[in-house]
Structures are given as structure tokens and as C-alpha cells.
Protein backbone atom coordinates (compact mmCIF):
# COMPACT_ATOMS: atom_id res chain seq x y z
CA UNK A 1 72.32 23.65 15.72
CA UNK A 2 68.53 23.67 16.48
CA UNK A 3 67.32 21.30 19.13
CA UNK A 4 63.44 20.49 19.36
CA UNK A 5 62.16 19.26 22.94
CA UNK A 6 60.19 15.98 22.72
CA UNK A 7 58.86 13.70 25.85
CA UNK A 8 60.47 10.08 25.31
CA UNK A 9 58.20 7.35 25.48
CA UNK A 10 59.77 4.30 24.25
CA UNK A 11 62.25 2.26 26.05
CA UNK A 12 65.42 3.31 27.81
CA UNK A 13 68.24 3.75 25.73
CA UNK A 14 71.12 5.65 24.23
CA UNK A 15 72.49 7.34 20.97
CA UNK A 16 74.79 9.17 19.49
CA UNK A 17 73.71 11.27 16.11
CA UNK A 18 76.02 12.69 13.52
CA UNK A 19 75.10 16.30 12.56
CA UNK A 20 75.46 18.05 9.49
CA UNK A 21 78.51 19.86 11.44
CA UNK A 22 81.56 18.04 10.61
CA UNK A 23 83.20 16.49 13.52
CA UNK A 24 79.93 16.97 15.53
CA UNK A 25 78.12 13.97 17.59
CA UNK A 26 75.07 14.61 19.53
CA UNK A 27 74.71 11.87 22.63
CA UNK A 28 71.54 11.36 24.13
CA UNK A 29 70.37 9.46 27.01
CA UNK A 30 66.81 8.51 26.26
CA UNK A 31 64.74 7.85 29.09
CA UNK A 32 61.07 6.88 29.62
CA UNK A 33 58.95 9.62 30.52
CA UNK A 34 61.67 12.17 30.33
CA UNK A 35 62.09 15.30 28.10
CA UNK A 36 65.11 15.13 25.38
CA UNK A 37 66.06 18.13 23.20
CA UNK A 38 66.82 17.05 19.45
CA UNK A 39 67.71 17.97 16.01
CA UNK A 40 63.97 17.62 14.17
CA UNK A 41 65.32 16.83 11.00
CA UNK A 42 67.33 13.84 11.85
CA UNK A 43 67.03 10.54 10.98
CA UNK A 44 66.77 8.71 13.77
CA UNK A 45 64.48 11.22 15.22
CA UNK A 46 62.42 10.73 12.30
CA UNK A 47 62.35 7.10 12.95
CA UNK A 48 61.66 7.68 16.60
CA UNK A 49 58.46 10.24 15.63
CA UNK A 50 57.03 7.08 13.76
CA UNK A 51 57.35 4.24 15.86
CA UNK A 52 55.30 6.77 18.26
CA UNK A 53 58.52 6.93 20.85
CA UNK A 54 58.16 10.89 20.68
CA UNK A 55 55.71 13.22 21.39
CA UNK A 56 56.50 17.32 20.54
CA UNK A 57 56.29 18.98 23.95
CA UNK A 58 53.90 21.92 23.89
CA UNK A 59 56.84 24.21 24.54
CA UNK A 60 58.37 23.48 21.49
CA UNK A 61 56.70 25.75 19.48
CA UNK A 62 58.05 28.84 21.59
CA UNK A 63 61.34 27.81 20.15
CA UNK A 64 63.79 25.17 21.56
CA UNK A 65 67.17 26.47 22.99
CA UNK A 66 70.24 26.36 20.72
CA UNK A 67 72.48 24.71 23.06
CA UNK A 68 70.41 22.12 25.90
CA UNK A 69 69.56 23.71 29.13
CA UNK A 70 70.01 20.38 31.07
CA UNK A 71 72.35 16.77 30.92
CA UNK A 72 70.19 14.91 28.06
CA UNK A 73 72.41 15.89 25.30
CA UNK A 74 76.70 16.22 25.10
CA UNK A 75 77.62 17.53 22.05
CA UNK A 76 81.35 16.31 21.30
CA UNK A 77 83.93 17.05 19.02
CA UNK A 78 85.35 13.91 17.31
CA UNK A 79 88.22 14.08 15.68
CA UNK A 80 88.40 12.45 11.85
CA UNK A 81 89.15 8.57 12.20
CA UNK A 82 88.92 9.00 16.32
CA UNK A 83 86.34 7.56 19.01
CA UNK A 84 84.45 9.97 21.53
């Protein structure tokens, strides 16, 4: 899975997006003014890109990391019918 930093600027919150990996769920703590690694061609991130809540960090473009380097992102194995 590819993640793609962005800088959060909309309010604080939290969510948890299904990947195209079956079983997968990416949770994300999203905090003002703080960097968040995600998948670009999500949904939600999509959503996020329009209401102007994201902004593509300059560093980006080198390549984002394929696992996160820091605590904004869990990825957890769910299994079918089960809660995280």
C-alpha cells in the first residue's frame, strides 16, 4: 500500500479507511496542523482534497514511505464480520 503525506488542515478528527486489501483498515488520527500519510486514491481522501482539509506536502513527490514512519496511521487486520 502507497501512502501520500499531506498537512491536515481541517478540524480534529478520526477515521478508519477500508483498502483495496481485504481485511485491511487504515486508522488515522487527523490533527490540525499536523502531517498524515494516506492512500491518494481514496475516497475520503478525495473528499478531504476538496473541501480544502489537505494540502500535498512538498516531500511527497520524492515518494511517500510504504509503511508510516510515525503514529498517524495503524493499519489493522480485521477479521470478516469482526470489530478492530
Amino acid at each position: 500500500m502507497k501512502l501520500t503525506r499531506y498537512l491536515y488542515k481541517g478540524p480534529q478528527s478520526a477515521a478508519t479507511l477500508r483498502l483495496a486489501e481485504p481485511s485491511k483498515l487504515l486508522e488515522v488520527q487527523l490533527m490540525p496542523g499536523a502531517p498524515v500519510d494516506l492512500p491518494a486514491d481514496h475516497e475520503y481522501v478525495l473528499v478531504l482534497l476538496a473541501l480544502k482539509h489537505l494540502e500535498l506536502l512538498p516531500d511527497a513527490a520524492a515518494g511517500a514511505p510504504e509503511v508510516p514512519q510515525s503514529t498517524d496511521a495503524v493499519i489493522a487486520t480485521v477479521k470478516k464480520g469482526g470489530k478492530a
